[in-house]
Protein backbone atom coordinates (compact mmCIF):
# COMPACT_ATOMS: atom_id res chain seq x y z
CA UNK A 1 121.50 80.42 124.31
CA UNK A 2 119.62 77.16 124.05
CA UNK A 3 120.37 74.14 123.97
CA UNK A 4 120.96 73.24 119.60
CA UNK A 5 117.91 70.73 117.68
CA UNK A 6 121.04 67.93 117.40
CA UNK A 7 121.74 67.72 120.92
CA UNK A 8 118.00 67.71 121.52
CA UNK A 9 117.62 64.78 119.00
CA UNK A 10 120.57 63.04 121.20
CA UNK A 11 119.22 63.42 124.21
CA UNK A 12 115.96 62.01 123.33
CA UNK A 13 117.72 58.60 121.64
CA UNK A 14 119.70 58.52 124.87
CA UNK A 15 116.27 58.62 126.95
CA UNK A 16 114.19 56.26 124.65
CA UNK A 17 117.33 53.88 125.13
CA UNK A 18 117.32 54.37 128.47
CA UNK A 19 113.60 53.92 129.28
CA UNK A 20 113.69 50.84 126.75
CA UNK A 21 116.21 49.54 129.36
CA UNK A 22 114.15 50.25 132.39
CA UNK A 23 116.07 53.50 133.61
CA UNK A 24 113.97 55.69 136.18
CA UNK A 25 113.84 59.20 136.81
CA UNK A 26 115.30 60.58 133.21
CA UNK A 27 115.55 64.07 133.00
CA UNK A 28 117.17 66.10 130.88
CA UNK A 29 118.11 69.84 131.38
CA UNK A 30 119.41 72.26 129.40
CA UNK A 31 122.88 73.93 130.45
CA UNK A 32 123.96 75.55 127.79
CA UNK A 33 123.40 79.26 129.60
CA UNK A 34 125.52 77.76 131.89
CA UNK A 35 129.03 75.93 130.77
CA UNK A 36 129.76 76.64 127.43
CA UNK A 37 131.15 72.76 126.78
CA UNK A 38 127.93 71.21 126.78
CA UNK A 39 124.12 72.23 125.47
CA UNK A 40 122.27 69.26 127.79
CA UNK A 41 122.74 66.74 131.07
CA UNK A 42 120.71 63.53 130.85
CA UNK A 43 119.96 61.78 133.67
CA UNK A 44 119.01 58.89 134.74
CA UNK A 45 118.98 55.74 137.50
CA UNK A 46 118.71 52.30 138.47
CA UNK A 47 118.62 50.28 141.17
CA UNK A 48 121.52 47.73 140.76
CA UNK A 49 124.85 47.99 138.78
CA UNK A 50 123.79 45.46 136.22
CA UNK A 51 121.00 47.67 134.77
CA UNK A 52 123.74 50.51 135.42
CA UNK A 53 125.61 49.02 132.46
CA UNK A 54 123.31 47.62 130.31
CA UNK A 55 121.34 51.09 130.45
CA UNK A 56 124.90 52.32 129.34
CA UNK A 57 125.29 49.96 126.34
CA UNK A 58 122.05 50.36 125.11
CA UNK A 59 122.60 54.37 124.88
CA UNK A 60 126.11 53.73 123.25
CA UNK A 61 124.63 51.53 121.00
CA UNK A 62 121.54 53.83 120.08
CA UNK A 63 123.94 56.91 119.64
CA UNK A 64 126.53 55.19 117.71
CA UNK A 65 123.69 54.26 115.12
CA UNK A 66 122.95 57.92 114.66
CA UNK A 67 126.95 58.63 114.17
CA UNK A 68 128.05 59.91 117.74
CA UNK A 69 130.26 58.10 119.62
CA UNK A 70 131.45 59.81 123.07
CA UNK A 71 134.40 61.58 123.63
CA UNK A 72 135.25 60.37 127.18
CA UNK A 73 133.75 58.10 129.51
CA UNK A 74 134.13 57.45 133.65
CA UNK A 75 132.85 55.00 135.85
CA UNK A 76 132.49 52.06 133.76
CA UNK A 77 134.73 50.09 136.78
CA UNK A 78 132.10 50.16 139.39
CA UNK A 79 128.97 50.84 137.18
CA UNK A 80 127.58 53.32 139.98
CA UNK A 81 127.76 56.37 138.27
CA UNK A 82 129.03 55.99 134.58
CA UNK A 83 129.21 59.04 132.71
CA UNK A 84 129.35 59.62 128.57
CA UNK A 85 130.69 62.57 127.06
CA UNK A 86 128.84 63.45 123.95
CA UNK A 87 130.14 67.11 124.23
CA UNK A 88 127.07 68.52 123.72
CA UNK A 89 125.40 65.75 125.43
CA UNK A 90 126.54 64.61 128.33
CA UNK A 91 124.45 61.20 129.95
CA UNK A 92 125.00 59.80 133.72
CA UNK A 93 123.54 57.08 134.97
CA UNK A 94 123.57 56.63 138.51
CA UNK A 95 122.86 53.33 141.31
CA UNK A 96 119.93 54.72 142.53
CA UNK A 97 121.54 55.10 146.10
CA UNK A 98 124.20 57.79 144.31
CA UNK A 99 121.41 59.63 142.32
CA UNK A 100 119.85 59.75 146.34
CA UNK A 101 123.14 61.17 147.83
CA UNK A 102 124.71 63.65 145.16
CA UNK A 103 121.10 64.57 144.00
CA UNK A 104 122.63 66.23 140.66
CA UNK A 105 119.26 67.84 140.16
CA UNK A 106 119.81 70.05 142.72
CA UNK A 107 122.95 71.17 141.35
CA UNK A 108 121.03 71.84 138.12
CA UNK A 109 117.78 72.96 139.30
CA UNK A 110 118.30 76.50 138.12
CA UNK A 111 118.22 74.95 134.06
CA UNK A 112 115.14 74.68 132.42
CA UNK A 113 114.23 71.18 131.71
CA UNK A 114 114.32 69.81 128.13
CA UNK A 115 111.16 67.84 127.39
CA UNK A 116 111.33 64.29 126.55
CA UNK A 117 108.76 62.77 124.10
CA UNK A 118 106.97 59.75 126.18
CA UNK A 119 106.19 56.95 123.53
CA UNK A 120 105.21 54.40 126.45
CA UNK A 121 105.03 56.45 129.84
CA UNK A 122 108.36 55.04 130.63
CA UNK A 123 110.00 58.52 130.40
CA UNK A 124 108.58 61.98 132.26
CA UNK A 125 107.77 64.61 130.30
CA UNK A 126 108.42 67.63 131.42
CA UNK A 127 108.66 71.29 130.20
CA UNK A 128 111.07 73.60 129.57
């Protein structure tokens, strides 16, 4: 199973958001051969809590414009790590310090990548 083209499409309005925000490090892998609740993780850092939550709005914002609003959301208190719940997307953005320390790529290093589309080198590409 892969992840489906709608999720894909999210995830790459989530990472042009981000990157048009300044995020570092967005990645996005596909776990959909792994949990069945989700096709694809986003992620994504920066280095204060401010850009933390304006990274956030800006992907809210983007995503609500194409019709998806998420289904849950934790974090938003500390703007560390703030997760959104797409369901089939699901975006964290992390303080750089906690993208350091839980190192959630790691975790998911076993999923194949999805790759990202990089309109001004802002965003890695990377390949499946």
């Amino acid at each position: 199973m892969t992840a489906t083209p709608e999720s894909v499409a999210l995830a790459q309005a989530a990472a042009d958001s981000a990157a048009e925000k300044m995020a570092e490090d967005i990645l996005a892998f596909d776990v959909s051969d792994q949990l069945s609740i989700s096709d694809i993780f986003l992620l994504c850092s920066a280095p204060n809590e401010r850009q933390v939550a304006a990274i956030i709005d800006g992907v809210e914002e983007r995503l609500r414009g194409m019709g998806a609003k998420p289904n849950h959301r934790e974090g938003e208190r500390d703007q560390r790590w703030v997760l959104l719940d797409y369901i089939d997307l699901v975006v964290h953005v992390q303080h750089s310090e906690e993208r350091d320390y839980y190192a959630l790529e790691r975790l998911w290093r076993d999923c194949p990548l999805v790759a990202l589309r990089d309109p001004e080198s802002s965003v890695a590409e990377v390949g499946s």
